[in-house]
Protein backbone atom coordinates (compact mmCIF):
# COMPACT_ATOMS: atom_id res chain seq x y z
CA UNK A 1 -75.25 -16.35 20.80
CA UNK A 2 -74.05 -17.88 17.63
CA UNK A 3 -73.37 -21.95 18.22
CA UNK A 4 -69.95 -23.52 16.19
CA UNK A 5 -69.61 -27.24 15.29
CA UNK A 6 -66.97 -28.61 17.61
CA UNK A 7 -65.53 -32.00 16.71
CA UNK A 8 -62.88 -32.63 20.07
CA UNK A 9 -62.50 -36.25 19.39
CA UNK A 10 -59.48 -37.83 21.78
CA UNK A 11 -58.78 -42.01 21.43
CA UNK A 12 -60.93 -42.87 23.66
CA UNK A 13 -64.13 -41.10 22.75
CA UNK A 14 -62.95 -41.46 18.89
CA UNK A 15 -63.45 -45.52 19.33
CA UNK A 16 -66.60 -44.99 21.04
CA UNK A 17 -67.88 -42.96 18.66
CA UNK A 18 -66.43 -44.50 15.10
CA UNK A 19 -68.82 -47.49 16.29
CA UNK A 20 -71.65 -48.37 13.96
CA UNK A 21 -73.90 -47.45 16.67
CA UNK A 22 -72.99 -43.17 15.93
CA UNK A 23 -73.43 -44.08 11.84
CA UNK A 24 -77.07 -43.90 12.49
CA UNK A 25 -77.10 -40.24 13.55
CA UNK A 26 -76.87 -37.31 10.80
CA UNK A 27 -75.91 -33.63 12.28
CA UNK A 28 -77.02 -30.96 10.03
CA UNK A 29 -75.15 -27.93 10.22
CA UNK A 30 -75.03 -25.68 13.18
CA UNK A 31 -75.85 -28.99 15.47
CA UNK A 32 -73.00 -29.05 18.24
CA UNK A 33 -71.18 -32.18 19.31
CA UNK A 34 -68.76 -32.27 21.96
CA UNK A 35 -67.04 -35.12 23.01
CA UNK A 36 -64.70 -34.62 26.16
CA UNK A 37 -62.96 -37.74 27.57
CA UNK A 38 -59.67 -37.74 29.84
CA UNK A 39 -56.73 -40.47 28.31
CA UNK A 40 -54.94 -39.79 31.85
CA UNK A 41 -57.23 -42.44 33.70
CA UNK A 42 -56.02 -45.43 32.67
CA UNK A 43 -52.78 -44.03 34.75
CA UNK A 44 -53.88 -42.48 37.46
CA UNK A 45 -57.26 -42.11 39.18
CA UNK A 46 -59.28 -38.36 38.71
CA UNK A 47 -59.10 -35.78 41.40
CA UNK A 48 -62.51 -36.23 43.42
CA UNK A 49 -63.92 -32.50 43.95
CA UNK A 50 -65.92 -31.50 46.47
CA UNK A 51 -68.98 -29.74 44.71
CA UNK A 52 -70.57 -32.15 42.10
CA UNK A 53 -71.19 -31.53 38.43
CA UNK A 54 -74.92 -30.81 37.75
CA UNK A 55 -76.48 -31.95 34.84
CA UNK A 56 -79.88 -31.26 33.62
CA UNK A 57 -80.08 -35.06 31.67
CA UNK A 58 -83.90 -35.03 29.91
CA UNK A 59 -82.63 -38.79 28.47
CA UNK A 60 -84.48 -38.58 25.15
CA UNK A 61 -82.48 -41.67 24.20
CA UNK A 62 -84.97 -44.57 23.55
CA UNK A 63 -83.87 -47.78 26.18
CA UNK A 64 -82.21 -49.63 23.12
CA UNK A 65 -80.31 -47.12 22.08
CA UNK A 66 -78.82 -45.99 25.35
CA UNK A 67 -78.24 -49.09 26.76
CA UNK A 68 -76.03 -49.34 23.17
CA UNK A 69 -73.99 -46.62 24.08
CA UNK A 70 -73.42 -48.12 27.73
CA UNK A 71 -72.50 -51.32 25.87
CA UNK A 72 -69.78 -49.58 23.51
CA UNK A 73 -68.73 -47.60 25.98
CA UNK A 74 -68.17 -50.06 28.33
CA UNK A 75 -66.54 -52.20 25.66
CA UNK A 76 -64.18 -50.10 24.89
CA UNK A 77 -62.94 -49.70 28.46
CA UNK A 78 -61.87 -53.47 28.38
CA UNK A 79 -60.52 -53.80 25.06
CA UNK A 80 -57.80 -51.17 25.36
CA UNK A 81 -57.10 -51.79 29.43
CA UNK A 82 -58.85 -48.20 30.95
CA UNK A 83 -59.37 -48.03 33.83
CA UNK A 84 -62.80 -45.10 33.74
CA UNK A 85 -64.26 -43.25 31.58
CA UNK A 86 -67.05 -40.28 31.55
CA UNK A 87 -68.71 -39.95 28.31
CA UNK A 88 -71.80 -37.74 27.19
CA UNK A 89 -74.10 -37.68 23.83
CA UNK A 90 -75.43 -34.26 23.43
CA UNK A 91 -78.37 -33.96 20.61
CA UNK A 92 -80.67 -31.35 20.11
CA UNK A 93 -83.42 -33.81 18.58
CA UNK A 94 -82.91 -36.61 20.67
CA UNK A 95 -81.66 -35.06 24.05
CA UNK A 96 -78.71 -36.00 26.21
CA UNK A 97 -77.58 -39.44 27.20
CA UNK A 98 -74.87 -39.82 30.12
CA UNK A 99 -72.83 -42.60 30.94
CA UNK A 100 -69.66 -43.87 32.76
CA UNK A 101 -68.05 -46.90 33.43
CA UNK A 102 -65.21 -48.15 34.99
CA UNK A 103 -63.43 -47.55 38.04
CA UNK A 104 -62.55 -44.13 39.43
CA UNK A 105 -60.27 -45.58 42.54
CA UNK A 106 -59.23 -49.50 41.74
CA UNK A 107 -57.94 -50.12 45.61
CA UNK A 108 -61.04 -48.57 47.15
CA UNK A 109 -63.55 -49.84 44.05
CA UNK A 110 -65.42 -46.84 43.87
CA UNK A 111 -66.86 -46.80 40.41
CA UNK A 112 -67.03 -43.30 37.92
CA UNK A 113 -70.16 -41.50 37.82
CA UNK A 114 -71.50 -39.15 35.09
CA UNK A 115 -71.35 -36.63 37.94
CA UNK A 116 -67.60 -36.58 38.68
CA UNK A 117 -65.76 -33.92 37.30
CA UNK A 118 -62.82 -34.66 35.74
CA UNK A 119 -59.67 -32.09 34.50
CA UNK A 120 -59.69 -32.55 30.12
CA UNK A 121 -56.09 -30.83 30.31
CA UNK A 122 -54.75 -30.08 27.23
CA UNK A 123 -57.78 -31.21 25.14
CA UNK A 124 -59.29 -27.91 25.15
CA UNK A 125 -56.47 -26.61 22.87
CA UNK A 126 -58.70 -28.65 19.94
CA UNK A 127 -61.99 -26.74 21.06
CA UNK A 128 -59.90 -22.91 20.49
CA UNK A 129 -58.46 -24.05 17.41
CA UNK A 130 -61.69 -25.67 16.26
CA UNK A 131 -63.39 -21.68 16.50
CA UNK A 132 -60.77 -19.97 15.64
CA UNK A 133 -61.04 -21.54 12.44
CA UNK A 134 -64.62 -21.14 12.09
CA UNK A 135 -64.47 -17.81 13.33
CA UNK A 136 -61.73 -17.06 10.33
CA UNK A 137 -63.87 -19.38 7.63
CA UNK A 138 -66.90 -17.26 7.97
CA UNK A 139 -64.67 -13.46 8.60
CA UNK A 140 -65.00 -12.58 12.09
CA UNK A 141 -61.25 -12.95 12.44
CA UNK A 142 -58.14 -12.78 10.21
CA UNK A 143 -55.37 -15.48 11.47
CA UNK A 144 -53.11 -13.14 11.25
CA UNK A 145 -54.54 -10.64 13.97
CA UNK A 146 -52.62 -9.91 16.96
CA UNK A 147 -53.96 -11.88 19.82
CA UNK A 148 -54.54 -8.68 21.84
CA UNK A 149 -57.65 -7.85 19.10
């Protein structure tokens, strides 16, 4: 299975990530990012669903560094008004950090988890385009193929 560089950056994750905290990282090519947040939540609250997300979190982040994260992410939930957020940091060398912050229900108080799952609407129109370009940069596709190919 052949792995493609996806850069999905919405406002939200965009400010977490622009932090000097993510300058210190360097992704060599072929390393994956994916960043998935939902803008909807500072409207409206997420649909709760009934099965929860699994996630097999090894937490290679050293304490400092996560706790970091948790600080920027949590920052940036107060200084543009959200109400949650979900975030994840996936890297092959140093593993997978989770966090979430925030409020998934503000009259009941229940706070988001990293295991709620959340709809990312239309922000998965950014992953197709992202490999569909890749796909076309390195000839497994022409753009101007018929979608039914």
């Amino acid at each position: 299975m052949k792995r493609y560089t996806i850069f999905a950056i919405t406002f939200s994750a965009f400010i977490l990530f622009s932090s000097t905290i993510f300058a210190q990282f360097e992704f060599q090519e072929r390393d994956t990012l994916t960043i998935v947040s939902h803008p909807a939540l500072r409207h409206s609250p997420p649909q709760m669903r009934t099965s929860p997300q699994t996630y097999n979190s090894d937490n290679g982040f050293e304490g400092l560094l996560a706790a970091r994260f948790q600080f920027v992410l949590d920052s940036m939930l107060f200084t543009h008004n959200l109400m949650g957020a979900s975030a994840a940091i996936i890297l092959p060398e140093k593993g997978t950090w989770l966090g979430a912050g925030g409020f998934s229900n503000p009259v009941t108080n229940d706070s988001m988890r990293t295991d709620m799952l959340l709809e990312i609407d239309s922000n998965t129109k950014s992953f197709v385009a992202a490999i569909i370009l890749q796909m076309a940069e390195e000839g497994s596709l022409s753009l101007e193929d018929p979608i039914s190919q």
